[in-house]
Protein backbone atom coordinates (compact mmCIF):
# COMPACT_ATOMS: atom_id res chain seq x y z
CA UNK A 1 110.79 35.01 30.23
CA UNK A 2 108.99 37.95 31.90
CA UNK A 3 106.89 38.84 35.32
CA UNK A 4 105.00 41.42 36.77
CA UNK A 5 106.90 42.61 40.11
CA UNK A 6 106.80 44.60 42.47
CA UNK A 7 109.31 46.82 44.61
CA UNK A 8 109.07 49.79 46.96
CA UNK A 9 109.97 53.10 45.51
CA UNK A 10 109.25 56.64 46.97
CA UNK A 11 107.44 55.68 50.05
CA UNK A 12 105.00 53.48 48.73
CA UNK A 13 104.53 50.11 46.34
CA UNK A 14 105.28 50.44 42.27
CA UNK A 15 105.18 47.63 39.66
CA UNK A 16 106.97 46.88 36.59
CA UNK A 17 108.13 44.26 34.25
CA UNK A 18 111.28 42.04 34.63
CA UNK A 19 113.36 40.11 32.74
CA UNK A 20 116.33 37.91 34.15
CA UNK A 21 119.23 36.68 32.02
CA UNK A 22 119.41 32.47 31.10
CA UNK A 23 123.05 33.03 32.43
CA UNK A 24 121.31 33.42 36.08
CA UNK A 25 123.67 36.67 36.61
CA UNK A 26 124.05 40.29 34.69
CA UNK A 27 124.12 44.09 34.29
CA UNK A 28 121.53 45.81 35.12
CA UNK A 29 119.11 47.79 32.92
CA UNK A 30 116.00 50.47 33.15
CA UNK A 31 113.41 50.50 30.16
CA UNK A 32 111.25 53.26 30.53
CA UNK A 33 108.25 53.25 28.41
CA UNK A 34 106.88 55.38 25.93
CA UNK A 35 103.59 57.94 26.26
CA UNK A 36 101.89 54.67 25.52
CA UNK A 37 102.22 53.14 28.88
CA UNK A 38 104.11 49.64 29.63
CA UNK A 39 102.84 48.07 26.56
CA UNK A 40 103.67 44.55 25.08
CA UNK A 41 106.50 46.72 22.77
CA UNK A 42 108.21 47.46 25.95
CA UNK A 43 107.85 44.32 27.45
CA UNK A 44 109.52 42.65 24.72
CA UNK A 45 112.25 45.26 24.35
CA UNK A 46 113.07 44.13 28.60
CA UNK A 47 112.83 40.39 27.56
CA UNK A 48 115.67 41.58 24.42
CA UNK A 49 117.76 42.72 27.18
CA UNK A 50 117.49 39.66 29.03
CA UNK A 51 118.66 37.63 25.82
CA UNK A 52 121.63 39.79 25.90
CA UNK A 53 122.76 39.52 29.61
CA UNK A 54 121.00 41.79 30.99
CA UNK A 55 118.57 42.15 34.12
CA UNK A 56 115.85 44.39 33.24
CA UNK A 57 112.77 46.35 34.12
CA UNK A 58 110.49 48.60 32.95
CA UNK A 59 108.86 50.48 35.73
CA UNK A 60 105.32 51.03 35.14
CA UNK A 61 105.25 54.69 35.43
CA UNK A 62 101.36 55.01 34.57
CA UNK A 63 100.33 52.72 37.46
CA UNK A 64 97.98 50.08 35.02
CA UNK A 65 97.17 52.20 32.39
CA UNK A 66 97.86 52.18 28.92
CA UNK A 67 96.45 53.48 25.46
CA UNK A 68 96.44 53.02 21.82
CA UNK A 69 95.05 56.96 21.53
CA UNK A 70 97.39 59.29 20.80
CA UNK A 71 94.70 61.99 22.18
CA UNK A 72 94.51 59.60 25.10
CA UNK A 73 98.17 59.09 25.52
CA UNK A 74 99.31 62.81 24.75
CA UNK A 75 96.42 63.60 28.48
CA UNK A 76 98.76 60.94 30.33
CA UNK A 77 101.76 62.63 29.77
CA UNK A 78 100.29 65.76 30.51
CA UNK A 79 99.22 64.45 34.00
CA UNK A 80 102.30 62.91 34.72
CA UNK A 81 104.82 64.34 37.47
CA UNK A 82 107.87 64.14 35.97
CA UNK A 83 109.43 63.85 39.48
CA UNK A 84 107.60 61.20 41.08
CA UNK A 85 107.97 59.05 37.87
CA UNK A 86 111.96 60.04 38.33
CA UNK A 87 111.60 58.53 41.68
CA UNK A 88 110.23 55.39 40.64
CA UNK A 89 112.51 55.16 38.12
CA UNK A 90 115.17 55.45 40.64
CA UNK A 91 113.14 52.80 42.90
CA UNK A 92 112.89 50.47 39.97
CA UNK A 93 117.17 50.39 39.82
CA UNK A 94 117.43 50.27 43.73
CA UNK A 95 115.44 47.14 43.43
CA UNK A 96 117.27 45.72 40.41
CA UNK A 97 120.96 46.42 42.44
CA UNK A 98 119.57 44.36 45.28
CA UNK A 99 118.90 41.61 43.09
CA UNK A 100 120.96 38.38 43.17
CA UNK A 101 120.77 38.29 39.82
CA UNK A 102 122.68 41.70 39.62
CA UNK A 103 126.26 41.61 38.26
CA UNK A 104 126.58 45.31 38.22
CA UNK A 105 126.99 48.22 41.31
CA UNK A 106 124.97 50.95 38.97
CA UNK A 107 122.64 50.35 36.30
CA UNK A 108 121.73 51.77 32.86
CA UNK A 109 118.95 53.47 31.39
CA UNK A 110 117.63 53.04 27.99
CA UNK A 111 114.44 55.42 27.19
CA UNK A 112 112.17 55.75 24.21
CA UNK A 113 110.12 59.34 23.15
CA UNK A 114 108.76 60.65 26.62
CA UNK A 115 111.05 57.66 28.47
CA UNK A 116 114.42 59.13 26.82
CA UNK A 117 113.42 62.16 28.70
CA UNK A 118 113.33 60.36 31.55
CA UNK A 119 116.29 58.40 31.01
CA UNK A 120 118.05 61.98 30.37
CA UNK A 121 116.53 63.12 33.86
CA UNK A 122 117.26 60.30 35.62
CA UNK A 123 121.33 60.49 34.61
CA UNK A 124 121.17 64.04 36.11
CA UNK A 125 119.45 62.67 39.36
CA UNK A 126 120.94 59.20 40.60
CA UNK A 127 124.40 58.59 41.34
CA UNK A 128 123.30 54.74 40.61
CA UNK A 129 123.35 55.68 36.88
CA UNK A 130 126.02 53.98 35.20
CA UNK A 131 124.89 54.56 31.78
CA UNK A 132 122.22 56.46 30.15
CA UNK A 133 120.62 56.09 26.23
CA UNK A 134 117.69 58.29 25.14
CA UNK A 135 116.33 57.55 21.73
CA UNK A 136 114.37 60.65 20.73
CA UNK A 137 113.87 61.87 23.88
CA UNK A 138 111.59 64.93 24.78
CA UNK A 139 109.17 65.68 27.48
CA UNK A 140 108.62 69.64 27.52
CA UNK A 141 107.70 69.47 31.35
CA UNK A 142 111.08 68.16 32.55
CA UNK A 143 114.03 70.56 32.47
CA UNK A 144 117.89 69.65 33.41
CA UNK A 145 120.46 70.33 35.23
CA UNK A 146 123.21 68.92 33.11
CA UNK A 147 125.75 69.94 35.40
CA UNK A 148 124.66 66.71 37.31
CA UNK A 149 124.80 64.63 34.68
CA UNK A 150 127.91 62.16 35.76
CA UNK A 151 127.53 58.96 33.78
CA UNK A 152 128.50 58.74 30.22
CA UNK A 153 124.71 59.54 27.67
CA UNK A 154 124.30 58.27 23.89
CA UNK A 155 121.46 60.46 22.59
CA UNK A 156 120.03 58.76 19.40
CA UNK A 157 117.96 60.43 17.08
CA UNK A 158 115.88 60.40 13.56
CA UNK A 159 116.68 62.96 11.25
CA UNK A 160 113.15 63.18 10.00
CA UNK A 161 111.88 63.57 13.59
CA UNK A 162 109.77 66.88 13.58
CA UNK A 163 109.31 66.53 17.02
CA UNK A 164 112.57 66.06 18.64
CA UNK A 165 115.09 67.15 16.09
CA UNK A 166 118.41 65.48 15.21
CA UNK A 167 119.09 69.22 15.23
CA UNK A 168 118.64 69.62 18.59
CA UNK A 169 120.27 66.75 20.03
CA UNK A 170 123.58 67.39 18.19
CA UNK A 171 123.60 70.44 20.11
CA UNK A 172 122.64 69.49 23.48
CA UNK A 173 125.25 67.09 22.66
CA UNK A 174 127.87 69.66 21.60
CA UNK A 175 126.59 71.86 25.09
CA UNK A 176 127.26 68.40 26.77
CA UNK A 177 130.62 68.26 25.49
CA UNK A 178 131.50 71.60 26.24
CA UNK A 179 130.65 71.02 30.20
CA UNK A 180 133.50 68.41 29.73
CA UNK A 181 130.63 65.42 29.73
CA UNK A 182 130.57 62.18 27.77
CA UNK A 183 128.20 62.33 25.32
CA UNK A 184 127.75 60.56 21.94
CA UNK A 185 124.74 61.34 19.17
CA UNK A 186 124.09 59.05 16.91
CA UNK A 187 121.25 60.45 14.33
CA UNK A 188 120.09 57.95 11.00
CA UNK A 189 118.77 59.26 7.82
CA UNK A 190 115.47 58.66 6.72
CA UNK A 191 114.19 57.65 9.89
CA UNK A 192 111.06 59.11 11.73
CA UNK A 193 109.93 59.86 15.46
CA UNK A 194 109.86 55.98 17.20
CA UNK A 195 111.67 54.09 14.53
CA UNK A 196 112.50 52.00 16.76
CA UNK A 197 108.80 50.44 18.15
CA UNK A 198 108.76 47.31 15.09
CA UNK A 199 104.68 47.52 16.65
CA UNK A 200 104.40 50.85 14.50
CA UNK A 201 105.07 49.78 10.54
CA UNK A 202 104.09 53.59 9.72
CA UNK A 203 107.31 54.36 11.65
CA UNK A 204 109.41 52.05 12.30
CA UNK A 205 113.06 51.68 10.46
CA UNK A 206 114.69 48.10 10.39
CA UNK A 207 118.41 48.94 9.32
CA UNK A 208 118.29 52.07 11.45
CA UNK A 209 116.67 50.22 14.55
CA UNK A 210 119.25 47.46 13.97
CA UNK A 211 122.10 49.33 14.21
CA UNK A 212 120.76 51.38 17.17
CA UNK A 213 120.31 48.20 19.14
CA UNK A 214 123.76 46.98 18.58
CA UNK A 215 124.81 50.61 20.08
CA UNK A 216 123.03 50.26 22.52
CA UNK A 217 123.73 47.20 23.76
CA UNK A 218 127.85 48.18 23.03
CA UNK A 219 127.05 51.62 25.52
CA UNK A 220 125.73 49.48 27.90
CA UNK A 221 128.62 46.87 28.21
CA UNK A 222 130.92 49.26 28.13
CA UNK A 223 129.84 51.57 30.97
CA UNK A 224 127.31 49.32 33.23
CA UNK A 225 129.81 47.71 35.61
């Protein structure tokens, strides 16, 4: 269902992974990866949008490379710049817009650990954003300017997650709320950091994952027009 494409973003030539809709027309919708790189977990998650309607990408933001290494993938992070990958990211839902597959006159983001960052950043950034869902999303080198955050954000989170707290994203969602934004959290008991990659057993959380999906996909309909 899938294909390596290409589009122009931020002055020069970026790939990613898309996914049209059997329908032949739909909303559109951003998947930005994990610290992992644009692995086969993300390229499934695109083709999942797909099945539900959507057109979808997911911008390779490491240009190629990818890891199993958590050593490996925590140095990629580390080297990337938050704002050119914000750029591409931007690039990537230019390029979906144009598409005549494209139902939709702004798209939505959906990001995962380092990618809800980005999906976070991205709502602040582009005016293209219709929608925006971070699942347990932290990046310590990107900071916000939530006052620029215009499109409606679902932040989803574990309540196990030591790493990005359900804590903390009931209360950037409170802040949110008190800057008159639309925000939602959604947190789910026993469920770790990335309980939503079904590639990690150590991790991963059907029930919790099912129901975030359904959300998601609900967010998305809803606000991606």
């Amino acid at each position: 269902m899938g294909q390596r494409v290409d589009f122009p973003s931020n002055g020069h030539t970026c790939s990613g992974y898309l996914a049209t809709p059997s329908s032949g027309k739909g909303p559109a919708v951003i998947v930005i990866q994990e610290w992992w790189g644009l692995v086969s977990h993300i390229e499934d998650l695109v083709e999942r949008f797909a099945r539900e309607g959507f057109i979808a990408i997911a911008p390779d933001l490491y240009h190629g490379k990818t890891t199993k290494s958590p050593d490996e993938a925590g140095k990629m992070l580390m080297e990337l710049d938050a704002d050119r990958a914000q750029k591409e990211i931007a690039g990537a839902g230019a390029y979906l817009l144009q598409r005549p597959e494209c139902s939709s006159k702004t798209f939505g983001v959906a990001g995962f650990c380092m990618g809800g960052a980005l999906a976070k950043y991205e709502a602040t950034k582009d005016p293209n954003v219709g929608a925006a869902v971070s699942f347990y999303g932290g990046f310590k080198k990107v900071s916000f300017d939530w006052e620029n955050l215009h499109a409606p954000i679902l932040l989803i989170a574990g309540e196990n997650d030591k790493g990005v707290s359900a804590d903390g994203e009931r209360a950037l969602g409170d802040k949110l709320k008190s800057m008159g934004k639309d925000a939602t959290v959604i947190t789910y008991p026993n469920a770790d950091h990335a309980f939503f990659n079904d590639t990690r057993p150590e991790v991963y959380n059907e029930s919790a994952s099912r129901d975030a999906w359904q959300k998601t996909l609900e967010f998305f309909r809803a606000n991606v027009k």
